[in-house]
C-alpha atoms as a PDB file:
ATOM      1  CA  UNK A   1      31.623   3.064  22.193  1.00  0.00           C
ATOM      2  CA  UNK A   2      35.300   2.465  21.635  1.00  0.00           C
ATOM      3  CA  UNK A   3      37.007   1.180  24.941  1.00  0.00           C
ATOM      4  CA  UNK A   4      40.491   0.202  23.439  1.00  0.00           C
ATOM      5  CA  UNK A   5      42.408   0.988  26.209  1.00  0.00           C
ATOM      6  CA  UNK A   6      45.477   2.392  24.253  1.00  0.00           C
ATOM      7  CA  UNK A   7      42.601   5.080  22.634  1.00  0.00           C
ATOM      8  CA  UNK A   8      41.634   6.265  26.149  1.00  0.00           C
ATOM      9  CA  UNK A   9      42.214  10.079  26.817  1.00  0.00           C
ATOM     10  CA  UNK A  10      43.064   9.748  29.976  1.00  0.00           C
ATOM     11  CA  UNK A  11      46.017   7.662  29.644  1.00  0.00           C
ATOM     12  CA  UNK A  12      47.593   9.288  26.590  1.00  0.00           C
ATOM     13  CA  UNK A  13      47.073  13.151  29.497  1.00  0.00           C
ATOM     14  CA  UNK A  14      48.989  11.068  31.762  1.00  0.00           C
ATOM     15  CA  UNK A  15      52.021   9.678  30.119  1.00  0.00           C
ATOM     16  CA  UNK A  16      52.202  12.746  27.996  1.00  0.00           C
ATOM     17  CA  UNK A  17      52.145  15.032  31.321  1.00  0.00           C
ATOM     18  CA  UNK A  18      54.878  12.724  32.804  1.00  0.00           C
ATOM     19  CA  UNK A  19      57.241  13.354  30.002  1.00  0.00           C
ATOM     20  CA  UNK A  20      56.092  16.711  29.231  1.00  0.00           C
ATOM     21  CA  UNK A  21      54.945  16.611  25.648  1.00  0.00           C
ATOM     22  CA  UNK A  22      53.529  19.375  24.284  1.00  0.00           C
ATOM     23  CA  UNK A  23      50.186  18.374  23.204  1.00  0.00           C
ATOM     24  CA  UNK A  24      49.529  18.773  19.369  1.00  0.00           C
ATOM     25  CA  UNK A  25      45.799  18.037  19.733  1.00  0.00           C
ATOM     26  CA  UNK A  26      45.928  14.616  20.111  1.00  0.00           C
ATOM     27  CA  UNK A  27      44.467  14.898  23.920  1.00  0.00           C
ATOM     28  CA  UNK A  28      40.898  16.592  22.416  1.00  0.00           C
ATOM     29  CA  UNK A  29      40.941  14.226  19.150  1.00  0.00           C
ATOM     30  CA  UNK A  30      40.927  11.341  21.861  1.00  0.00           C
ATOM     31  CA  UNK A  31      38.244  13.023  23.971  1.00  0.00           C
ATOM     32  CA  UNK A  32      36.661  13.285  20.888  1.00  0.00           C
ATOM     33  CA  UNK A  33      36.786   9.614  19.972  1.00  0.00           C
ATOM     34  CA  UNK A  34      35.467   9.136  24.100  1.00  0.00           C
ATOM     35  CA  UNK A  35      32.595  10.187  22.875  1.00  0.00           C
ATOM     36  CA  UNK A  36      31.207   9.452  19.926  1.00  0.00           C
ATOM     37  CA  UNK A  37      29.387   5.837  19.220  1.00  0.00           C
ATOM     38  CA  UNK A  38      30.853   3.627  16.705  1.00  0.00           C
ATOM     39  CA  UNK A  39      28.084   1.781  15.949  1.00  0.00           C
ATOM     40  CA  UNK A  40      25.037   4.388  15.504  1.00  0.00           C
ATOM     41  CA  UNK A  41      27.355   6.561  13.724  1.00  0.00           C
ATOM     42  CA  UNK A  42      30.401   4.734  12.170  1.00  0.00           C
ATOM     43  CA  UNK A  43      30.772   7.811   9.819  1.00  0.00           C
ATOM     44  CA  UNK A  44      31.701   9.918  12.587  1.00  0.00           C
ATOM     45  CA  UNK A  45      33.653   7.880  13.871  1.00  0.00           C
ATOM     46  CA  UNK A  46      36.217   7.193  11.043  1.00  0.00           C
ATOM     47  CA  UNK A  47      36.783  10.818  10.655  1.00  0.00           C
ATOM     48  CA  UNK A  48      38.018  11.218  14.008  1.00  0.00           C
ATOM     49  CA  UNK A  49      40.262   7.851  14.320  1.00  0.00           C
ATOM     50  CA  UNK A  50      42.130   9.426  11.049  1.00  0.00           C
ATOM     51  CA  UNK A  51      42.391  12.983  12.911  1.00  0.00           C
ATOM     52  CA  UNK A  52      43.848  11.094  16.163  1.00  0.00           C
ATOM     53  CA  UNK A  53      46.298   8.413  13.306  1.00  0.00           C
ATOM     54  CA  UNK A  54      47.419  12.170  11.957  1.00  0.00           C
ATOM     55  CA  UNK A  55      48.317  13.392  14.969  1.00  0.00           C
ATOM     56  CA  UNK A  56      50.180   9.875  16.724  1.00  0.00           C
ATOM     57  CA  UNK A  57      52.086   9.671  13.369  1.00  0.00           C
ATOM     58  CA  UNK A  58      53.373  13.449  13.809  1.00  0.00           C
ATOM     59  CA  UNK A  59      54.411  12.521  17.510  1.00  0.00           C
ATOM     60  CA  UNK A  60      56.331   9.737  16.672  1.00  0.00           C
ATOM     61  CA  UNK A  61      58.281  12.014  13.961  1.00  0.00           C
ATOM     62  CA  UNK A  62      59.258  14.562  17.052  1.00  0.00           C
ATOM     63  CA  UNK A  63      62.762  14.922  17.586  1.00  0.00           C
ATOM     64  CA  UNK A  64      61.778  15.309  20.936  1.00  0.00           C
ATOM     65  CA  UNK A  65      59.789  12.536  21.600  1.00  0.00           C
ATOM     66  CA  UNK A  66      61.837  10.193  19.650  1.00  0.00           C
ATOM     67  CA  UNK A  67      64.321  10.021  23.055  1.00  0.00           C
ATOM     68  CA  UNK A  68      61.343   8.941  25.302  1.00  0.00           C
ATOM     69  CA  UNK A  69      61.456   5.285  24.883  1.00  0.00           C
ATOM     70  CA  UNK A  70      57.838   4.972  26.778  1.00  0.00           C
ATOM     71  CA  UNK A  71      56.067   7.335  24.767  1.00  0.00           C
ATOM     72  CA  UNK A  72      57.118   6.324  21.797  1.00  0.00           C
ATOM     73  CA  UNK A  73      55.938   3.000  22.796  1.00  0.00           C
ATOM     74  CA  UNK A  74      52.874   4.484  24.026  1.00  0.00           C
ATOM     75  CA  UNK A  75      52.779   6.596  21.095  1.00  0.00           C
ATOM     76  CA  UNK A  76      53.229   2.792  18.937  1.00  0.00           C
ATOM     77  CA  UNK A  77      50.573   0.741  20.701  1.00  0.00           C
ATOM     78  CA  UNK A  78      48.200   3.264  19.932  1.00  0.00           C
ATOM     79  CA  UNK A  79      48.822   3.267  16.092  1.00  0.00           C
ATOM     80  CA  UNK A  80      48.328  -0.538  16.391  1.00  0.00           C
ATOM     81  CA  UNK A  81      45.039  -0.027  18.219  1.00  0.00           C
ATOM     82  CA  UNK A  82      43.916   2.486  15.988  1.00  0.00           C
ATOM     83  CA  UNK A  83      44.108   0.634  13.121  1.00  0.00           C
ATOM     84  CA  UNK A  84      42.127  -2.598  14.384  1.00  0.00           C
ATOM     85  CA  UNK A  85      39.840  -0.059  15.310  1.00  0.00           C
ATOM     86  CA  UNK A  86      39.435   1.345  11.991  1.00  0.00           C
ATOM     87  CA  UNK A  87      38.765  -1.946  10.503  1.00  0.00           C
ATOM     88  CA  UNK A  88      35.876  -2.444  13.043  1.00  0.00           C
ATOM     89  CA  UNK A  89      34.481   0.504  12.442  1.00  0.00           C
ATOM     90  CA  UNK A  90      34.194   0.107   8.737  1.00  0.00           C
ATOM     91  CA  UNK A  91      32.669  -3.085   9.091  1.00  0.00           C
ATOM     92  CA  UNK A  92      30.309  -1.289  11.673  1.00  0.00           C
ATOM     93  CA  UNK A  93      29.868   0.796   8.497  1.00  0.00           C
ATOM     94  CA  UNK A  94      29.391  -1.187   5.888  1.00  0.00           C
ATOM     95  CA  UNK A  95      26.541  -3.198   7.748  1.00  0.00           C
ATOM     96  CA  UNK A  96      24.530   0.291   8.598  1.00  0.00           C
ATOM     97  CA  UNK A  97      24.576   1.113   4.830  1.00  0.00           C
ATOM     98  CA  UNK A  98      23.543  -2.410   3.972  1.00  0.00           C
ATOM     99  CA  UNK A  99      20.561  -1.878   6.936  1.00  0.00           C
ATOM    100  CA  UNK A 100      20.326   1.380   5.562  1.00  0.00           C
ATOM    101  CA  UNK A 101      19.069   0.353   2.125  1.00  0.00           C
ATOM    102  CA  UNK A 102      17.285  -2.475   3.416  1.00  0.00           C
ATOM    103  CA  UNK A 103      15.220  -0.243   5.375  1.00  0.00           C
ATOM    104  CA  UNK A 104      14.876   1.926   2.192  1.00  0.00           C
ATOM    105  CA  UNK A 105      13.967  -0.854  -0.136  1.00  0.00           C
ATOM    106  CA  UNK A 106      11.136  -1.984   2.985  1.00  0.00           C
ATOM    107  CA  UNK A 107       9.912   1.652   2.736  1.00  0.00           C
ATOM    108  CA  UNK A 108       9.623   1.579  -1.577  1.00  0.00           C
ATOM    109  CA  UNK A 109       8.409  -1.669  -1.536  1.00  0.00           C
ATOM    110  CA  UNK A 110       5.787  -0.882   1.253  1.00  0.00           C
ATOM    111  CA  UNK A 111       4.513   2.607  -0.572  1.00  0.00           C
ATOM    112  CA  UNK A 112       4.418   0.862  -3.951  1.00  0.00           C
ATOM    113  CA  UNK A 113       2.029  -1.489  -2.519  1.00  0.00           C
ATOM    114  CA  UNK A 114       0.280   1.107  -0.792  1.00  0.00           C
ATOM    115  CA  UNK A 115       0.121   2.670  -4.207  1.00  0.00           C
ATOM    116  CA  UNK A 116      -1.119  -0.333  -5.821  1.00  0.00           C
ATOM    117  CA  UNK A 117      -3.604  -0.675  -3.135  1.00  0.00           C
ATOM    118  CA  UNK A 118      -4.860   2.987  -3.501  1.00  0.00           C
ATOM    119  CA  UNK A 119      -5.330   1.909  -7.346  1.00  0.00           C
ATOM    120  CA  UNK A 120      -6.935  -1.291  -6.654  1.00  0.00           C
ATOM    121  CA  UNK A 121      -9.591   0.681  -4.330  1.00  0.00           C
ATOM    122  CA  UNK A 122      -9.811   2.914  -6.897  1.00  0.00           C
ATOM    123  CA  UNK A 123     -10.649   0.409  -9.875  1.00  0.00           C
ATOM    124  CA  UNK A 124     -13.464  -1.121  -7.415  1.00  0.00           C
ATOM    125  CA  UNK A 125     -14.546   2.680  -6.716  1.00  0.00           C
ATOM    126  CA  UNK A 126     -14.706   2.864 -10.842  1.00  0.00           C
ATOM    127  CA  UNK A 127     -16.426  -0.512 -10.806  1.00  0.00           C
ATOM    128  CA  UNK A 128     -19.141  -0.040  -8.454  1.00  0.00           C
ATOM    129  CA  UNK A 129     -19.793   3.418 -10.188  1.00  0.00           C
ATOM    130  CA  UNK A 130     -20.234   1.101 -13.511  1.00  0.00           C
ATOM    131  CA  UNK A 131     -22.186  -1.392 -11.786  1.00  0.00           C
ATOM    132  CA  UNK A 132     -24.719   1.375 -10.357  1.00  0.00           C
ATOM    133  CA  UNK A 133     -24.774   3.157 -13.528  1.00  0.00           C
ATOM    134  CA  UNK A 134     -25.432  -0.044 -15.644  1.00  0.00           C
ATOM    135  CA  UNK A 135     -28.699  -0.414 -13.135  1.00  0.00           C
ATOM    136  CA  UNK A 136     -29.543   2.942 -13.104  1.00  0.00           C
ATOM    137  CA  UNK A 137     -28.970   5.597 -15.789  1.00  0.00           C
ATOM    138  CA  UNK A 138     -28.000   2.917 -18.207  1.00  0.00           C
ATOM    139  CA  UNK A 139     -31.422   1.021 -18.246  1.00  0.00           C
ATOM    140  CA  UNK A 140     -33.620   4.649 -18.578  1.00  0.00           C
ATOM    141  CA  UNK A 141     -32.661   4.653 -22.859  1.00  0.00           C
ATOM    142  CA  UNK A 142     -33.370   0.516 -23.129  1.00  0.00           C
ATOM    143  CA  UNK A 143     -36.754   1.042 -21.085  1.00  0.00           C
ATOM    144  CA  UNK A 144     -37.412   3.498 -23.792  1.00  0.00           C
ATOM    145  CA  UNK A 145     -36.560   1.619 -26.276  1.00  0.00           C
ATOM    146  CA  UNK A 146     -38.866  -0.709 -25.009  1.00  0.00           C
ATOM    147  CA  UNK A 147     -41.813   1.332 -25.047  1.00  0.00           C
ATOM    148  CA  UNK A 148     -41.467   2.148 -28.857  1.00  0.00           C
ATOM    149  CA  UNK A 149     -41.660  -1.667 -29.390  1.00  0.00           C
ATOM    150  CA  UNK A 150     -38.150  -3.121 -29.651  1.00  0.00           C
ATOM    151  CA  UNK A 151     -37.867  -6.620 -27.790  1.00  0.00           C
ATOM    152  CA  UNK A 152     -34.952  -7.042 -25.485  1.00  0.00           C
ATOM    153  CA  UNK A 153     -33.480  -8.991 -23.085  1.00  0.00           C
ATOM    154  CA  UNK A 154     -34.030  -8.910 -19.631  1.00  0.00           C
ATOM    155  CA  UNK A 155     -32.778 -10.310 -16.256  1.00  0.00           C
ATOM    156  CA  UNK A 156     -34.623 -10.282 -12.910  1.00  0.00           C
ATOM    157  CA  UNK A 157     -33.353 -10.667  -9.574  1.00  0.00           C
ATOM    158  CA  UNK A 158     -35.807 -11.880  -6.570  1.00  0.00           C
ATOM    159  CA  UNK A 159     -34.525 -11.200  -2.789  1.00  0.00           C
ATOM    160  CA  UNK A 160     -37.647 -11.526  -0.632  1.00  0.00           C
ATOM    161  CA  UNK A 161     -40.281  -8.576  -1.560  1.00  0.00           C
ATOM    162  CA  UNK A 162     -36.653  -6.392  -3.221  1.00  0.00           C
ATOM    163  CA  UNK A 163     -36.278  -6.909  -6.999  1.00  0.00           C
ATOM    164  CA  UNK A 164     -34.125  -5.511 -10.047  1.00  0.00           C
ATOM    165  CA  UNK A 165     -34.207  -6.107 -13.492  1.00  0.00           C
ATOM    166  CA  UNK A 166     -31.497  -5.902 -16.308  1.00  0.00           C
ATOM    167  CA  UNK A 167     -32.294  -4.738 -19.663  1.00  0.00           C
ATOM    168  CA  UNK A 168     -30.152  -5.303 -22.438  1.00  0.00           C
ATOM    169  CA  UNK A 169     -29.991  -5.521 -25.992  1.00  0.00           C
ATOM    170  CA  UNK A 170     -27.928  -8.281 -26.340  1.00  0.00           C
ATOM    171  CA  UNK A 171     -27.861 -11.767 -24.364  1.00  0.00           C
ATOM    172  CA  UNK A 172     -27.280 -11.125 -20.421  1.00  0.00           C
ATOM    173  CA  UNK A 173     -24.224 -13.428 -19.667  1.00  0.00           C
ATOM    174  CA  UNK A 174     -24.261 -15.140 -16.260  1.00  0.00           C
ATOM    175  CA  UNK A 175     -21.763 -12.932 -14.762  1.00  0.00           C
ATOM    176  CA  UNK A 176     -23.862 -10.068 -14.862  1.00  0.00           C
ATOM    177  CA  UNK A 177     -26.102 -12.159 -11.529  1.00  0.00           C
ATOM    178  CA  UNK A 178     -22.975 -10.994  -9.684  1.00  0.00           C
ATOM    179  CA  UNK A 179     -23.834  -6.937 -10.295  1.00  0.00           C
ATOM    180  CA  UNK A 180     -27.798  -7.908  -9.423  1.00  0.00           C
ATOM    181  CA  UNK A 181     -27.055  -9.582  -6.101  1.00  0.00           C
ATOM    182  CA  UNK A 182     -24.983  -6.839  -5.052  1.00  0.00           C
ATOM    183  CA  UNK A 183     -27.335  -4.272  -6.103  1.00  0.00           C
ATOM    184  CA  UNK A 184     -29.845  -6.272  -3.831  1.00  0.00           C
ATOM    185  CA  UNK A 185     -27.339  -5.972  -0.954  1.00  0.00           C
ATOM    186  CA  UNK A 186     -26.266  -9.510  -1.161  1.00  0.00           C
ATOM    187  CA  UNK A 187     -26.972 -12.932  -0.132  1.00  0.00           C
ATOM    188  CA  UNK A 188     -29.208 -15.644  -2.055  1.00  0.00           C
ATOM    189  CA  UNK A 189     -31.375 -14.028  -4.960  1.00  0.00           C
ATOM    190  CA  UNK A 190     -33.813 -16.194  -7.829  1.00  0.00           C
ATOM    191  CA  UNK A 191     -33.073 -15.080 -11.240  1.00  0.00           C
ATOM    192  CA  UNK A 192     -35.845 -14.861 -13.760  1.00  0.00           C
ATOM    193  CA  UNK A 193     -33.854 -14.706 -17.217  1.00  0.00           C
ATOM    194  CA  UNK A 194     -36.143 -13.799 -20.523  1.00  0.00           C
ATOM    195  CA  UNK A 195     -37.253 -11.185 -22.576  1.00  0.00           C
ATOM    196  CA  UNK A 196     -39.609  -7.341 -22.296  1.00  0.00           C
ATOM    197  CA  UNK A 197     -41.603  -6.285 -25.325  1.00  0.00           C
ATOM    198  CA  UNK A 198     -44.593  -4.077 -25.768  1.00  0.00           C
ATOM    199  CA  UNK A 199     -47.662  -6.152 -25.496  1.00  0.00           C
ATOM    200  CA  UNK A 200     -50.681  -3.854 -26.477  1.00  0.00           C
ATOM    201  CA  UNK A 201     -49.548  -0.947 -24.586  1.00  0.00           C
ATOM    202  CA  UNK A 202     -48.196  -2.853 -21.817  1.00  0.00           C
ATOM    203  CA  UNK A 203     -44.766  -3.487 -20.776  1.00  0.00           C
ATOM    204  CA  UNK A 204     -44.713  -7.253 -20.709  1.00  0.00           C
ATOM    205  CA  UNK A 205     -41.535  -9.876 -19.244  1.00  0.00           C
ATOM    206  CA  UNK A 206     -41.926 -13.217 -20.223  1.00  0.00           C
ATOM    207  CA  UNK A 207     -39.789 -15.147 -17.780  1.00  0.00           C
ATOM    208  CA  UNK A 208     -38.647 -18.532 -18.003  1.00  0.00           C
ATOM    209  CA  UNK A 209     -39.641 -19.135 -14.291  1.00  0.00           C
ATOM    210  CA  UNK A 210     -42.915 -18.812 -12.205  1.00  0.00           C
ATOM    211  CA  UNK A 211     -44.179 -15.183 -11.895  1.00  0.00           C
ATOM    212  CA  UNK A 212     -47.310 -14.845  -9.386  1.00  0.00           C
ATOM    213  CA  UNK A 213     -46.824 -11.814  -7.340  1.00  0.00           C
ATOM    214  CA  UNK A 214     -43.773 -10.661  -9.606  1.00  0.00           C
ATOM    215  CA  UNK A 215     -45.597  -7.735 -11.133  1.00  0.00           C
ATOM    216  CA  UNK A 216     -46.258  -5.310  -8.734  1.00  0.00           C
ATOM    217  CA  UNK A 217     -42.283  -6.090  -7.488  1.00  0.00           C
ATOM    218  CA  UNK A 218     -41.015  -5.345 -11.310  1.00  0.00           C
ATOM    219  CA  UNK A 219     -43.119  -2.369 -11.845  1.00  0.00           C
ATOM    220  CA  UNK A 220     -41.662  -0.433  -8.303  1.00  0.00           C
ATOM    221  CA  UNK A 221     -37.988  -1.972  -9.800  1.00  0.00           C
ATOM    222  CA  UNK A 222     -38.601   0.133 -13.422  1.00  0.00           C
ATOM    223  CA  UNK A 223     -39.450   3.277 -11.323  1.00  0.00           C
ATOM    224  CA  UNK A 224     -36.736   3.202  -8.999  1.00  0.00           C
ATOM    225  CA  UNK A 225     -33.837   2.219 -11.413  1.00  0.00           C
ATOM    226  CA  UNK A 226     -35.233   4.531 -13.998  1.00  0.00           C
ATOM    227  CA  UNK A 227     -37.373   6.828 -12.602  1.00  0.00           C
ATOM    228  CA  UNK A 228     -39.593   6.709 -15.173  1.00  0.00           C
ATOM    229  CA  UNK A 229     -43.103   5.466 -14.347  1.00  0.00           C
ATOM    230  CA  UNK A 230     -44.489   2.834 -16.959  1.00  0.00           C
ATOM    231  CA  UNK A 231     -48.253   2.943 -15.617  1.00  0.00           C
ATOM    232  CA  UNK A 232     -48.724  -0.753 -17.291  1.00  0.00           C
ATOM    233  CA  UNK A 233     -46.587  -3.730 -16.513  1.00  0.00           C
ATOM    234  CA  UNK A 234     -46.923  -7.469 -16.765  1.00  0.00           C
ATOM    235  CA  UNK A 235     -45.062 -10.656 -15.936  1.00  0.00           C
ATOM    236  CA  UNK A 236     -45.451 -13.751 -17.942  1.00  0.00           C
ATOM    237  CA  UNK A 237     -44.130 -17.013 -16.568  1.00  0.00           C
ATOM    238  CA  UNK A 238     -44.507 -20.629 -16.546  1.00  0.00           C
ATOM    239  CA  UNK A 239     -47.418 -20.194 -14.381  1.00  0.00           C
ATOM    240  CA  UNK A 240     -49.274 -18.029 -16.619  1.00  0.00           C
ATOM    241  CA  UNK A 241     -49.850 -13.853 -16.629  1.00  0.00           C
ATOM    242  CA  UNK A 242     -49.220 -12.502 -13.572  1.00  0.00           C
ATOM    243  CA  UNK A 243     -51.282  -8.993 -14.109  1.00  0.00           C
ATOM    244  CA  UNK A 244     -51.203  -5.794 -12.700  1.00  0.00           C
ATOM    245  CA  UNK A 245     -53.981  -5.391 -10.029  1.00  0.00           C
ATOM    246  CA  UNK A 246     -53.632  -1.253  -9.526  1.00  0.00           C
END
């Protein structure tokens, strides 16, 4: 709030009541000035200081007030006050627009990161719908390829009694492990890296890795990735066939 003494309503209805000046609006310009807050709103404010500078200007050009030595140096001290005023309140302005687009830049910088979040959640939305596909849908058309008697690669995961295999027609790069644990629902997993073929009417993986009880685990995989049931299945590992018992 201002509180320059020389700005005070109450004192300018006084001295002007004394010497019996006819108000020009200065009184309610003042009460005006009471009551507004420099600080929040500096705007405001500067409006009305140049309304009450108008009208203490006009005063001191009176012919009748001109004579009345104390107003006039009422009438003066309040033109000085006024203007160190002013200057305070356009510094109070100045630093509100400077907070002002500080607190905007905050805001733009905080939504465009929001933004860039929403898109980052979105390209590990359009990942994991890749990932699931790539186990799913993706493998049905290799499987069949399989069982017209194309060899191809293949990658199986182990985690406990859950597998899932990876078929692929080209060689299954390391980083592809990553997409099998997951699909597994994490944590440590054996990988069985090698290739499927068509063995006398049975879908046969020869793994570079030990394969006893692997089997029945691979066939349940093909059938729940693809949904197509392959009534024969075998694994072939370093420890020899590992057949299918049903």
């Amino acid at each position: 709030m201002i509180k320059s003494k020389q700005l005070n309503d109450a004192g300018w209805k006084v001295i002007a009541s004394k010497n019996k000046i006819k108000d020009n609006g200065l009184l309610k310009a003042l009460e005006m000035l009471k009551k507004v807050d420099d600080q929040e709103k500096p705007d405001e404010a500067a409006k009305i200081l140049a309304v009450v500078n108008k009208l203490a200007l006009a005063l001191t050009k009176d012919k009748t007030v001109a004579p009345l030595d104390d107003v006039v140096k009422y009438l003066g001290d309040m033109l000085d006050a006024l203007a160190t005023t002013e200057r305070a309140v356009e510094k109070a302005k100045a630093a509100a627009e400077k907070a002002a687009k500080a607190k905007a830049a905050a805001e733009n910088k905080a939504a465009a990161k929001a933004k860039a979040d929403e898109g980052e959640d979105d390209k590990e939305d359009d990942e994991d719908a890749a990932s699931k596909e790539l186990l799913t849908t993706k493998q049905l058309p290799l499987l069949r390829m399989v069982l017209k008697g194309q060899k191809l690669e293949t990658l199986v995961a182990k985690s406990g009694k859950k597998v899932v295999m990876m078929l692929s027609r080209k060689p299954i790069p390391p980083a592809r492990r990553r997409i099998l644990s997951e699909h597994l629902g994490g944590g440590s997993a054996k990988y069985y890296p090698g290739v499927c073929s068509l063995e006398a009417g049975t879908v046969t993986f020869t793994l570079s890795a030990e394969v006893a009880g692997l089997t029945k685990l691979v066939k349940a995989a093909l059938l729940q990735q693809t949904g197509l049931r392959v009534n024969k299945v075998k694994c072939r590992g370093d420890d020899g066939d590992d057949k299918d018992s049903d």
